[in-house]
Protein backbone atom coordinates (compact mmCIF):
# COMPACT_ATOMS: atom_id res chain seq x y z
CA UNK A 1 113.93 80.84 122.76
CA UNK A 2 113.88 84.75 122.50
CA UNK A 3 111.04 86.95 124.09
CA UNK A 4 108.61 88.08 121.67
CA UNK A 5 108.25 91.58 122.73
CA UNK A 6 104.80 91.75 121.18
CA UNK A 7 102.80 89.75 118.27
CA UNK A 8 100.04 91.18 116.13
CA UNK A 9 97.59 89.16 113.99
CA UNK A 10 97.67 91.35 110.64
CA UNK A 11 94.88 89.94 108.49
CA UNK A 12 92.91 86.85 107.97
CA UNK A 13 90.23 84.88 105.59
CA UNK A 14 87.83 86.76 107.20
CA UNK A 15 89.09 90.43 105.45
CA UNK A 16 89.48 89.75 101.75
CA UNK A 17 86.72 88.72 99.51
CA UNK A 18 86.42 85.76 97.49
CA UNK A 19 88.62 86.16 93.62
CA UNK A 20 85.32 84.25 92.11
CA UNK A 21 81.60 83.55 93.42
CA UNK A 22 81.88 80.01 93.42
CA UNK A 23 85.44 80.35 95.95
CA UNK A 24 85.76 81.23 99.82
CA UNK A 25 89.05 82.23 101.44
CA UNK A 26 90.40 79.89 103.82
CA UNK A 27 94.04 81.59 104.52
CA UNK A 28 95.77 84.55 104.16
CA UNK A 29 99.70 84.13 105.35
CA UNK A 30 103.27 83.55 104.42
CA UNK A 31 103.29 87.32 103.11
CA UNK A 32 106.58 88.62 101.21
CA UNK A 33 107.06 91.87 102.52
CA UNK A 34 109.32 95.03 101.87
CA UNK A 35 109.04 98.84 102.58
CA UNK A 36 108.28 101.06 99.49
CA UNK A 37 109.03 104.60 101.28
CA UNK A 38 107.25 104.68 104.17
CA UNK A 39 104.40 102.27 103.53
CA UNK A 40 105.07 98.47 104.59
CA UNK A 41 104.14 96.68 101.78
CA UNK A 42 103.04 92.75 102.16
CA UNK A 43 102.34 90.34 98.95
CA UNK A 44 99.98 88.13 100.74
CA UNK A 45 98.88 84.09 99.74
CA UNK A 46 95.46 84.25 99.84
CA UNK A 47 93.96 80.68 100.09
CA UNK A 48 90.06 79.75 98.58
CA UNK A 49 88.12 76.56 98.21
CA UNK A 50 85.17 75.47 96.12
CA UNK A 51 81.97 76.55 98.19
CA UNK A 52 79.78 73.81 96.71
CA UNK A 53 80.33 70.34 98.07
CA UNK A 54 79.04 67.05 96.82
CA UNK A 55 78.27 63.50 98.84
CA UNK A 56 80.34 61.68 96.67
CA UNK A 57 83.21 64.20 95.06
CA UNK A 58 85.66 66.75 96.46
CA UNK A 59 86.43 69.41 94.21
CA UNK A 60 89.81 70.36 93.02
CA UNK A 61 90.05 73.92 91.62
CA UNK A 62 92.82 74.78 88.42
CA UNK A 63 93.16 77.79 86.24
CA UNK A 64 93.59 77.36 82.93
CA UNK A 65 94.92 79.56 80.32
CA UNK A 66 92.99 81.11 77.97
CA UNK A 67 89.88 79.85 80.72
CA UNK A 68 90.31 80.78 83.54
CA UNK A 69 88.81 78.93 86.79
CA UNK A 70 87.89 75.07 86.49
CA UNK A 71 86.25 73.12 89.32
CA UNK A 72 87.33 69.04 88.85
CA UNK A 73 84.98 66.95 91.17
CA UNK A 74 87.44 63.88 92.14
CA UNK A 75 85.56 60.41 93.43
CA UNK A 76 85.71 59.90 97.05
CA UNK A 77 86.01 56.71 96.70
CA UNK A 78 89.49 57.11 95.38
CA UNK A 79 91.21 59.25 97.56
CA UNK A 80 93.36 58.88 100.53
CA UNK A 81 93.09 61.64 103.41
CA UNK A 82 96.70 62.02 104.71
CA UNK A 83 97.63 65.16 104.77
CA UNK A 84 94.99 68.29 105.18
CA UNK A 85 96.24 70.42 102.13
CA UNK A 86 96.07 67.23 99.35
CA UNK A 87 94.14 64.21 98.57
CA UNK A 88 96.14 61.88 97.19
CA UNK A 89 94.77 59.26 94.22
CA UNK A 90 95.03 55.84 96.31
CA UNK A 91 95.27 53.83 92.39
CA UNK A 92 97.79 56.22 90.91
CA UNK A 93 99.50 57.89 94.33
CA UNK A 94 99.08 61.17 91.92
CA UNK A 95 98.38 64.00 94.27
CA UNK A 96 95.96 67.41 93.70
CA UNK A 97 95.68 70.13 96.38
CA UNK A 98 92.13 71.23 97.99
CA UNK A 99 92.57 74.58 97.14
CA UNK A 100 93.61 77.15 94.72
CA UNK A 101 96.44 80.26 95.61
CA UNK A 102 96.99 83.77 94.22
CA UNK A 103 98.89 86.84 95.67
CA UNK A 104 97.55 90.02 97.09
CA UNK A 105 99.10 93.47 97.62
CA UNK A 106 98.37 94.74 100.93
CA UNK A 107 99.50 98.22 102.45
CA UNK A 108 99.97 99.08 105.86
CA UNK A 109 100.96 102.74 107.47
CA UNK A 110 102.43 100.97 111.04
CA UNK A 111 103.74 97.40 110.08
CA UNK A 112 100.82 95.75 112.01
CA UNK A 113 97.49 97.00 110.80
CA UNK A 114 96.05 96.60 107.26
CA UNK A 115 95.71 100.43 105.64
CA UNK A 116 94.87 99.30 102.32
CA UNK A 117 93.50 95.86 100.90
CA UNK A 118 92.77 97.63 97.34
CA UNK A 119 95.63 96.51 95.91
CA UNK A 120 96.30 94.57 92.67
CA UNK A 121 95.63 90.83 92.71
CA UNK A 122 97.98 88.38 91.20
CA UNK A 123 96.46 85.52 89.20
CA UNK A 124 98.05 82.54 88.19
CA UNK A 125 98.65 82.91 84.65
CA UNK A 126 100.80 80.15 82.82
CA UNK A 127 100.66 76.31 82.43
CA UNK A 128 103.62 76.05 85.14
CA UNK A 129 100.55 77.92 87.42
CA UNK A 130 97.38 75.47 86.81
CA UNK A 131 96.95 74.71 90.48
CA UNK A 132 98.09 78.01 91.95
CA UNK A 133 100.91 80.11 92.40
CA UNK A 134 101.95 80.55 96.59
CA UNK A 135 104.54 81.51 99.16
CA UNK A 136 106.21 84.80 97.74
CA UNK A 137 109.43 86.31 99.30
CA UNK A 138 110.61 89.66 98.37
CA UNK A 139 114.24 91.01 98.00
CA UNK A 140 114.90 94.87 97.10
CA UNK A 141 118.37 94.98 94.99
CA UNK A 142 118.71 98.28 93.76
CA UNK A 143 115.18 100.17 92.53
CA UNK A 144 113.62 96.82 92.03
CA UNK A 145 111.89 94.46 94.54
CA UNK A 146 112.66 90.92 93.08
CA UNK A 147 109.49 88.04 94.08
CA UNK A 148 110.51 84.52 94.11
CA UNK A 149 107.06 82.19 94.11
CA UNK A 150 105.84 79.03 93.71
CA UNK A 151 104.13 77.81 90.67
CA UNK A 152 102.41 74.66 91.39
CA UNK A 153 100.89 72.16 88.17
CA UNK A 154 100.62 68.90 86.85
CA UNK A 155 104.23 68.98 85.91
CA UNK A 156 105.06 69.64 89.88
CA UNK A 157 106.61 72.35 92.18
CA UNK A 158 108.40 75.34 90.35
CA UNK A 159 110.31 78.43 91.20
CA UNK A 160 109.02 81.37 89.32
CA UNK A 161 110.35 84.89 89.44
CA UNK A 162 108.67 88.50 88.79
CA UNK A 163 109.67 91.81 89.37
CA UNK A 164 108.15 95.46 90.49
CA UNK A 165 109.21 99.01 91.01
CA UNK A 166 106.32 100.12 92.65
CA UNK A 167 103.80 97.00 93.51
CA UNK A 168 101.37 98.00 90.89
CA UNK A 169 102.75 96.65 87.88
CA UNK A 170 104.43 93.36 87.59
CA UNK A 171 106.67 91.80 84.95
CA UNK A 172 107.00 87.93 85.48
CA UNK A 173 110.26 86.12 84.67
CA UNK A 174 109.01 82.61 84.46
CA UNK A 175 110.81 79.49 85.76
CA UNK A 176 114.18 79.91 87.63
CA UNK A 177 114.07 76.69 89.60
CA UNK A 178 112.68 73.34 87.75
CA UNK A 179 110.31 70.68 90.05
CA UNK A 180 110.91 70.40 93.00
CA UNK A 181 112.32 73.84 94.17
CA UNK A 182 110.68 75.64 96.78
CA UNK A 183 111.94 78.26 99.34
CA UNK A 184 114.10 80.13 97.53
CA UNK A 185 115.31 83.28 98.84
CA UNK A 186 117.76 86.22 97.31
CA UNK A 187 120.63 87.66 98.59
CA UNK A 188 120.04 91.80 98.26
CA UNK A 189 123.87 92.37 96.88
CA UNK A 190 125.81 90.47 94.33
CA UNK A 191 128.49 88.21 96.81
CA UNK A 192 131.98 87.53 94.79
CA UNK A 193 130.09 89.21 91.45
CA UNK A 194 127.21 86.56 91.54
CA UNK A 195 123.49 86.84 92.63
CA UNK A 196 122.98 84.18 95.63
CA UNK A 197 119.50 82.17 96.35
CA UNK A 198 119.04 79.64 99.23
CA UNK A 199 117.05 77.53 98.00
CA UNK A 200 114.96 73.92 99.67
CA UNK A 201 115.10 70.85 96.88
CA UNK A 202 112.22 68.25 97.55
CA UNK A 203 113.53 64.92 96.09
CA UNK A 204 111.42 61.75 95.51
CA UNK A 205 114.34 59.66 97.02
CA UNK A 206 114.62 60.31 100.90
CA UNK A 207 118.57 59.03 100.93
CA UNK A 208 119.48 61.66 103.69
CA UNK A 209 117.34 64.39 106.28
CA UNK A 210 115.95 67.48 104.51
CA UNK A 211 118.30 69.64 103.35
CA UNK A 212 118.80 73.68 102.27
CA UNK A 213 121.30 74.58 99.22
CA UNK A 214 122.84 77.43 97.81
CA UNK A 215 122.93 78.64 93.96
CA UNK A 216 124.71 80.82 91.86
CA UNK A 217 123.29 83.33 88.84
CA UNK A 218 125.06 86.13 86.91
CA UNK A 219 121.45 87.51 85.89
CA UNK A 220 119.03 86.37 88.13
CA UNK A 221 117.89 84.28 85.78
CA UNK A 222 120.15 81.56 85.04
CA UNK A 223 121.58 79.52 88.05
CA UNK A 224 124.29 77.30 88.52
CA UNK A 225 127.07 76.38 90.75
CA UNK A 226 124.64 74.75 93.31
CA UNK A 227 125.84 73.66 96.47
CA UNK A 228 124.21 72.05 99.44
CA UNK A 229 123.94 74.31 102.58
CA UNK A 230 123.07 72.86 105.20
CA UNK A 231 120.80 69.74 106.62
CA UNK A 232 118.71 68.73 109.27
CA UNK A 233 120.39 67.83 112.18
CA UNK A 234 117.93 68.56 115.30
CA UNK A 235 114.75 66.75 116.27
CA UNK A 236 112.58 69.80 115.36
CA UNK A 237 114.06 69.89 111.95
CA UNK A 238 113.49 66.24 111.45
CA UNK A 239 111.04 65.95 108.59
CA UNK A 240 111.51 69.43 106.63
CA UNK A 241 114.10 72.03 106.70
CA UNK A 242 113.98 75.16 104.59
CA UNK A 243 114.17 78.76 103.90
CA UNK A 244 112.41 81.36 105.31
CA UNK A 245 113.32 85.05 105.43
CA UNK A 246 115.65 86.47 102.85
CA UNK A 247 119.25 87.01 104.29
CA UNK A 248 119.56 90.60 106.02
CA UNK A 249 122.95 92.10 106.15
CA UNK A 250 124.50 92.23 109.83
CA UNK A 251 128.09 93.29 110.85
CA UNK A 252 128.52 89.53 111.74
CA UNK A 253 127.34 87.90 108.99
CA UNK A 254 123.98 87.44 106.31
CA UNK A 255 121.06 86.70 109.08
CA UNK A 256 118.35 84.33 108.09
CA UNK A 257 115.23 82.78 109.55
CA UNK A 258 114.30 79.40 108.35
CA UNK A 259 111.65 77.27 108.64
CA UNK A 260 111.62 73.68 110.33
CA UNK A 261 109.19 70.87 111.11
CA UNK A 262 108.98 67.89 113.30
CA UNK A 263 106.62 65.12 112.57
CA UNK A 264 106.48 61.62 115.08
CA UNK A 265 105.06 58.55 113.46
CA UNK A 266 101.81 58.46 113.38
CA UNK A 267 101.47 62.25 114.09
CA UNK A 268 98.20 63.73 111.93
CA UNK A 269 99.21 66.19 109.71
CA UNK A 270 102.47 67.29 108.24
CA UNK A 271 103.69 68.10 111.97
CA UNK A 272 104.65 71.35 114.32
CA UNK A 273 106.21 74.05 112.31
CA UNK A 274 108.81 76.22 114.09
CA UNK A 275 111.47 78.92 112.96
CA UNK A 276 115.19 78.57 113.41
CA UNK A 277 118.04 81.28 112.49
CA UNK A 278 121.18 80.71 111.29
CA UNK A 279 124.44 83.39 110.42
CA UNK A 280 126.54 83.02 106.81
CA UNK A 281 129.73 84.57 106.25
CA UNK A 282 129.13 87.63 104.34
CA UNK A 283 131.73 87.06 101.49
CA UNK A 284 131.21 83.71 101.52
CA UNK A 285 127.56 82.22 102.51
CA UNK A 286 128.59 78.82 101.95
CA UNK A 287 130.18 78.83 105.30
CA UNK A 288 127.34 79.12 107.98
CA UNK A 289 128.98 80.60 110.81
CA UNK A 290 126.27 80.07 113.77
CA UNK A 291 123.01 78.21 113.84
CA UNK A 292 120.74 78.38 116.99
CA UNK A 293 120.56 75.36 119.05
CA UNK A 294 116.67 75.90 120.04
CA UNK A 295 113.80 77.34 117.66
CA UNK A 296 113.63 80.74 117.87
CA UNK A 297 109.55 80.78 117.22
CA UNK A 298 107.09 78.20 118.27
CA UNK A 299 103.37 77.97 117.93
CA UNK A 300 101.75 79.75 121.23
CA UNK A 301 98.85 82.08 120.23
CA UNK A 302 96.13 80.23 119.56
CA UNK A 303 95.65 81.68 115.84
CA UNK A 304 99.35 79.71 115.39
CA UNK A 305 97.94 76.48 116.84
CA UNK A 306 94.08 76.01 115.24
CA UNK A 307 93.85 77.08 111.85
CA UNK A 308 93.81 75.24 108.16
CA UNK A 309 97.01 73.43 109.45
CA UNK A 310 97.61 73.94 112.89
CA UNK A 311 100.66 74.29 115.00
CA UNK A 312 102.46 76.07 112.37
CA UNK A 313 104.55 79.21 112.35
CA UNK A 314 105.94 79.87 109.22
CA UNK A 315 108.69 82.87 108.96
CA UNK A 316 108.77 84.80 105.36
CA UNK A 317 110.18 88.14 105.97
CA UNK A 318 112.31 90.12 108.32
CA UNK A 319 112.11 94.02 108.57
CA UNK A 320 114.84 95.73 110.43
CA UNK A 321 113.48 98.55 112.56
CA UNK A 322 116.31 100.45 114.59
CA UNK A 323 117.12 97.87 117.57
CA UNK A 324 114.16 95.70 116.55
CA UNK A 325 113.78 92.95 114.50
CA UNK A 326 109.80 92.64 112.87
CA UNK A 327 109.24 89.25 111.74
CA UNK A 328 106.60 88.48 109.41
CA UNK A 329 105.00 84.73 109.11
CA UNK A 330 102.25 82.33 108.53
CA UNK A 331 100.33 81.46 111.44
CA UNK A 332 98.69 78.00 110.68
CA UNK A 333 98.31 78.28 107.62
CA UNK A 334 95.54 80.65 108.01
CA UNK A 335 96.16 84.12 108.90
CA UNK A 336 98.98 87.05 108.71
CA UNK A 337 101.32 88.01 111.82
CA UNK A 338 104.08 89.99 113.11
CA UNK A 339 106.21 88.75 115.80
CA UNK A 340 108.48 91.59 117.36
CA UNK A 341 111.97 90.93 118.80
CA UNK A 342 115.07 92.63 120.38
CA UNK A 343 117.71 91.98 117.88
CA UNK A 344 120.23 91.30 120.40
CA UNK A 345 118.27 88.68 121.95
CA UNK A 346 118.46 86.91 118.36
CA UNK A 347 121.91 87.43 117.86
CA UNK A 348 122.65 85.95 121.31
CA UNK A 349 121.20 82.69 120.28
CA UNK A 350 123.69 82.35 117.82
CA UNK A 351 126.47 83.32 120.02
């Protein structure tokens, strides 16, 4: 595993204020991020929950259209505690997160300190958004900065895309990728004429080990040609494999992070999250030309071990700084980091 040649909490719960009175924040992490000039820009998922709490009912917040913020109160009774970010209906298996998500444009002057937190604030805003909209990446292709999201609802896990010139106005695209998408990532050039995403499918049938895919699109919009990519073949991939940073050109190939988890039976929780890198051919990313053998991030501060899930580290971003690699992620669930690196020291592990 590569030296970290320094790591920098950016911003936590504890900085932004509540989007309604009746919310707190819980998390702030898995930013998108991009530089507009020279301003590093990060589109941050900020987390709340319902302050109020009853003996007999936990509360599951929704937006709704035309609405705006609903509280449901679901019956104790009737739910099963499995996993920290859900509670699952134990008559109907239906699931409904704790909490609700929107995005948040944050500024910063160095890369590792919050400048600016007056940014605008991203609602969701459609039907395909009821119980939040999370985890945005960013890709710059031309003037525009392209975000890829999540759009979570009763009909399931969506990709949604919108787009910005300057991170103050946003025009949203709607669904790219139906239920169950997540993880998807854009190429920043046009490979053989066609826009590429890497992309995570979630299927309800668990025939094979998680698995990452590739997709096709003349307009950004439209996709096709999928393709599976590649699949879990490690122990600390074991039970979920999927994208993390957008691809960065290198003379050897497109250079990715990923994301990875590993959870034993009977392990609480969804299990230790850890980043991996892997190396496509650049005029053909179907072919992955290097993967590296060991994670090349693991959970070691101890704001990437205790938080709202711990043990995770959670890579969304990668910012290319002369010989340095600045690598923007989650840190359990909770808070904003930077993790610093010599490039060459990632390259090597895919030697």
């Amino acid at each position: 595993m590569p030296m970290r040649r320094s790591c920098h909490r950016i911003l936590g719960p504890e900085d932004l204020a509540p989007s309604d009175p009746r919310l707190k924040v819980v998390g702030a992490f898995n930013p998108g991020v991009t530089m507009l000039g020279d301003e590093t820009i990060l589109l941050v998922r900020v987390v709340e929950q319902v302050i109020d709490d009853r003996d007999d009912a936990e509360a599951s917040p929704r937006y709704e259209p035309g609405a705006g913020l609903q509280i449901d109160w679901l019956p104790m009774d009737d739910l099963a505690y499995e996993d920290p970010r859900v509670y699952r209906d134990r008559h109907t298996g239906f699931e409904r997160l704790r909490f609700i998500s929107h995005l948040k444009v944050v500024r910063s002057r160095d890369g590792r300190t919050v400048s600016d937190l007056t940014g605008p604030t991203i609602l969701p805003a459609t039907g395909y958004e009821t119980y939040g909209i999370e985890d945005p990446r960013i890709t710059r292709i031309g003037d525009t900065f392209y975000i890829t999201y999540v759009g979570v609802s009763p009909c399931g896990v969506s990709t949604c895309l919108m787009s910005t010139r300057d991170f103050v106005s946003f025009e949203r695209h709607g669904i790219i990728f139906p239920p169950e998408n997540k993880d998807v990532l854009l190429f920043p050039e046009r490979v053989g004429g066609a826009y590429v995403a890497m992309y995570r499918p979630v299927p309800l049938m668990q025939l094979r080990p998680p698995e990452m895919w590739l997709a096709h699109s003349p307009d950004l919009i439209h996709w096709g040609q999928h393709e599976h990519l590649l699949g879990a073949t490690r122990h600390w991939e074991r039970s979920r494999i999927g994208g993390g940073t957008p691809p960065i050109r290198t003379p050897g190939g497109w250079l990715s992070l990923y994301h990875a988890s590993e959870r034993r039976e009977g392990d609480p929780g969804p299990g230790v999250y850890t980043a991996g890198a892997l190396l496509l051919d650049l005029d053909d990313p179907r072919r992955c030309l290097a993967q590296a053998q060991e994670p090349v991030m693991r959970p070691r501060e101890t704001w990437e071990r205790e938080g709202f899930v711990n043990d995770v580290v959670f890579p969304t971003a990668m910012i290319e700084h002369d010989q340095e690699l600045w690598v923007y992620y989650g840190a359990a669930d909770r808070a904003t980091a930077v993790a610093i690196f010599d490039r060459a020291d990632i390259m090597a592990m895919l030697a």
